[in-house]
Protein backbone atom coordinates (compact mmCIF):
# COMPACT_ATOMS: atom_id res chain seq x y z
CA UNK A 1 84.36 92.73 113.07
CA UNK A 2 85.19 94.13 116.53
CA UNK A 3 84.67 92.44 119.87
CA UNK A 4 81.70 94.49 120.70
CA UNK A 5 80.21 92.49 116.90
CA UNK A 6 81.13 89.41 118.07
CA UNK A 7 79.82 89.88 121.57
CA UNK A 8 76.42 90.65 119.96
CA UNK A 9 76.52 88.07 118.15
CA UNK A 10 74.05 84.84 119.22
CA UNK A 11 76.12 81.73 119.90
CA UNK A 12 76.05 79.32 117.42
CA UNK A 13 75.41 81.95 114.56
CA UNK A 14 77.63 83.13 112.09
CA UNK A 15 76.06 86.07 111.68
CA UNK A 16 73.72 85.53 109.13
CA UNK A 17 70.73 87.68 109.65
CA UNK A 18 72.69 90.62 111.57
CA UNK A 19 73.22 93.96 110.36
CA UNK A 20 73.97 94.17 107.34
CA UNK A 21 76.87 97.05 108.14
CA UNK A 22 78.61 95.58 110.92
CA UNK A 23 76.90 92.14 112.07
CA UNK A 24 75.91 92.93 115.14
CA UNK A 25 72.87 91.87 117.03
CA UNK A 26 70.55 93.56 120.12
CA UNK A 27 72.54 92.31 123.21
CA UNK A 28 69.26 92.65 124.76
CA UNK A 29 66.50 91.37 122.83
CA UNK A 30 63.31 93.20 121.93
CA UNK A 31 60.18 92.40 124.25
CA UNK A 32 57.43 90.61 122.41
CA UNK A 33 55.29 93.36 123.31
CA UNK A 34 57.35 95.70 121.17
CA UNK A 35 57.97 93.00 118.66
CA UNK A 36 54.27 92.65 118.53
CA UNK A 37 53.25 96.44 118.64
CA UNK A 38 56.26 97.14 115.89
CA UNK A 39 54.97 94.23 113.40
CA UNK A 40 51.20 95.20 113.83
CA UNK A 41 52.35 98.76 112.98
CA UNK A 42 54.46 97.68 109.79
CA UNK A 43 51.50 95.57 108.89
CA UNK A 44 49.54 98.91 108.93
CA UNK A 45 51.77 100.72 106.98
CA UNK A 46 51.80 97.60 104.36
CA UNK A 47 48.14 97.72 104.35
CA UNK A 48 47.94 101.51 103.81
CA UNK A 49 50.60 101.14 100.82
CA UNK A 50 48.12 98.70 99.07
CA UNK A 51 45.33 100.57 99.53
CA UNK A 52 47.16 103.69 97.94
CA UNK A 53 48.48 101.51 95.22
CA UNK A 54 45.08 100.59 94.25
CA UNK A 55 43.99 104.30 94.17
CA UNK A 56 46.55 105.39 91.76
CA UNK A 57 45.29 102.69 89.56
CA UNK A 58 41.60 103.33 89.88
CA UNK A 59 43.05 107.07 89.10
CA UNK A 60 41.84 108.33 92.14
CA UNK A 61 41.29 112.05 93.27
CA UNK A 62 45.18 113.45 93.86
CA UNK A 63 44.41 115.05 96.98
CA UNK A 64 42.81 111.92 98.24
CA UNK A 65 46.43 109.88 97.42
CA UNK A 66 48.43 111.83 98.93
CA UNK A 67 46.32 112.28 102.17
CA UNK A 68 46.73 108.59 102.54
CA UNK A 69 50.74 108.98 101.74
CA UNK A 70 50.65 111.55 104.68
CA UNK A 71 49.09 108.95 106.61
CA UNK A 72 51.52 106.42 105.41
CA UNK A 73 54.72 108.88 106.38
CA UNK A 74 53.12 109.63 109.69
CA UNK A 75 52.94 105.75 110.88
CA UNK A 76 56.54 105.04 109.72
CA UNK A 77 57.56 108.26 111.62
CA UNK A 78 55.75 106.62 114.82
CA UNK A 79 57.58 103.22 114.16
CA UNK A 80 60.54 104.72 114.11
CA UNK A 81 60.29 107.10 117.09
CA UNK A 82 59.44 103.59 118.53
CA UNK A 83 62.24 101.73 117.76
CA UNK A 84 64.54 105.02 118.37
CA UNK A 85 63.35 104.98 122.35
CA UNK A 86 63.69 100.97 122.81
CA UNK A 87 67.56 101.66 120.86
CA UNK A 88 68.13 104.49 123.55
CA UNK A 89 66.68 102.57 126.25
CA UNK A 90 68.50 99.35 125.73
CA UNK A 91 71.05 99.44 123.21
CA UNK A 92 72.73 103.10 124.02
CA UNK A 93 72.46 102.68 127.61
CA UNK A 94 74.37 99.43 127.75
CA UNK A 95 77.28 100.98 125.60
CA UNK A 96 77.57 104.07 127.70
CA UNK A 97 77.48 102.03 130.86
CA UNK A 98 80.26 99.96 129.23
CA UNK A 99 82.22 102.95 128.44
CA UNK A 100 81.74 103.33 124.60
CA UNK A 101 81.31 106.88 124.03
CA UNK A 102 81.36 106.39 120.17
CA UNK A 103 77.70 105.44 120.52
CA UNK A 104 76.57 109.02 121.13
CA UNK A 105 78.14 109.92 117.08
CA UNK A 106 75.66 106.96 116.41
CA UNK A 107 73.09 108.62 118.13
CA UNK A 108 73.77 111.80 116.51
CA UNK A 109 73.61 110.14 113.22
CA UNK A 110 70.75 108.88 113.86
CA UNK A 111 68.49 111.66 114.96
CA UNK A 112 70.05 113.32 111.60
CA UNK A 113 68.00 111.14 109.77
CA UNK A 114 64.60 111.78 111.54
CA UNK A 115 65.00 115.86 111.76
């Protein structure tokens, strides 16, 4: 772990509960308001997956299924573009400010993932 892991670490933690690939926490904390939008999203999404669930086992209509998995992949595309601007708001800024260029690789590994 690096100082920038233990920095981000809360005090009195050990860690448990951090990312799982290098322990680290937000140094600045989510807003409730995004907590609360990102959680009522997810719950969405959880919802959606039952409901899809149920209509592969009442052998619903294919076309019907995966319109609702379309839906489903659309939502967790929002959540993420989400979470992506509060990282690049918060998380990026403060590490460029602080002179950590290495975050823009991150970065760059990260939009890999969504394109």
């Amino acid at each position: 772990m690096d100082d920038r892991d233990l920095a981000a670490t809360p005090a009195g933690t050990d860690g448990a509960g951090a990312c799982p690939r290098c322990g680290a926490y937000k140094h600045t904390p989510r807003s409730p308001e995004l907590k609360r939008d990102v959680t009522r999203r997810i719950n969405r999404v959880v919802g959606q997956l039952g409901g899809i669930r149920a209509m592969v086992e009442e052998d619903r209509y294919c076309g019907d299924v995966l319109t609702q998995l379309a839906a489903v992949e659309s939502a967790v595309k929002a959540i993420s573009r989400v979470v992506m601007r509060d990282h690049l708001e918060t998380c990026v800024v403060e590490r460029v400010r602080a002179g950590d260029a290495e975050v823009v690789d991150e970065v760059m590994d990260l939009f890999k993932k969504f394109m």
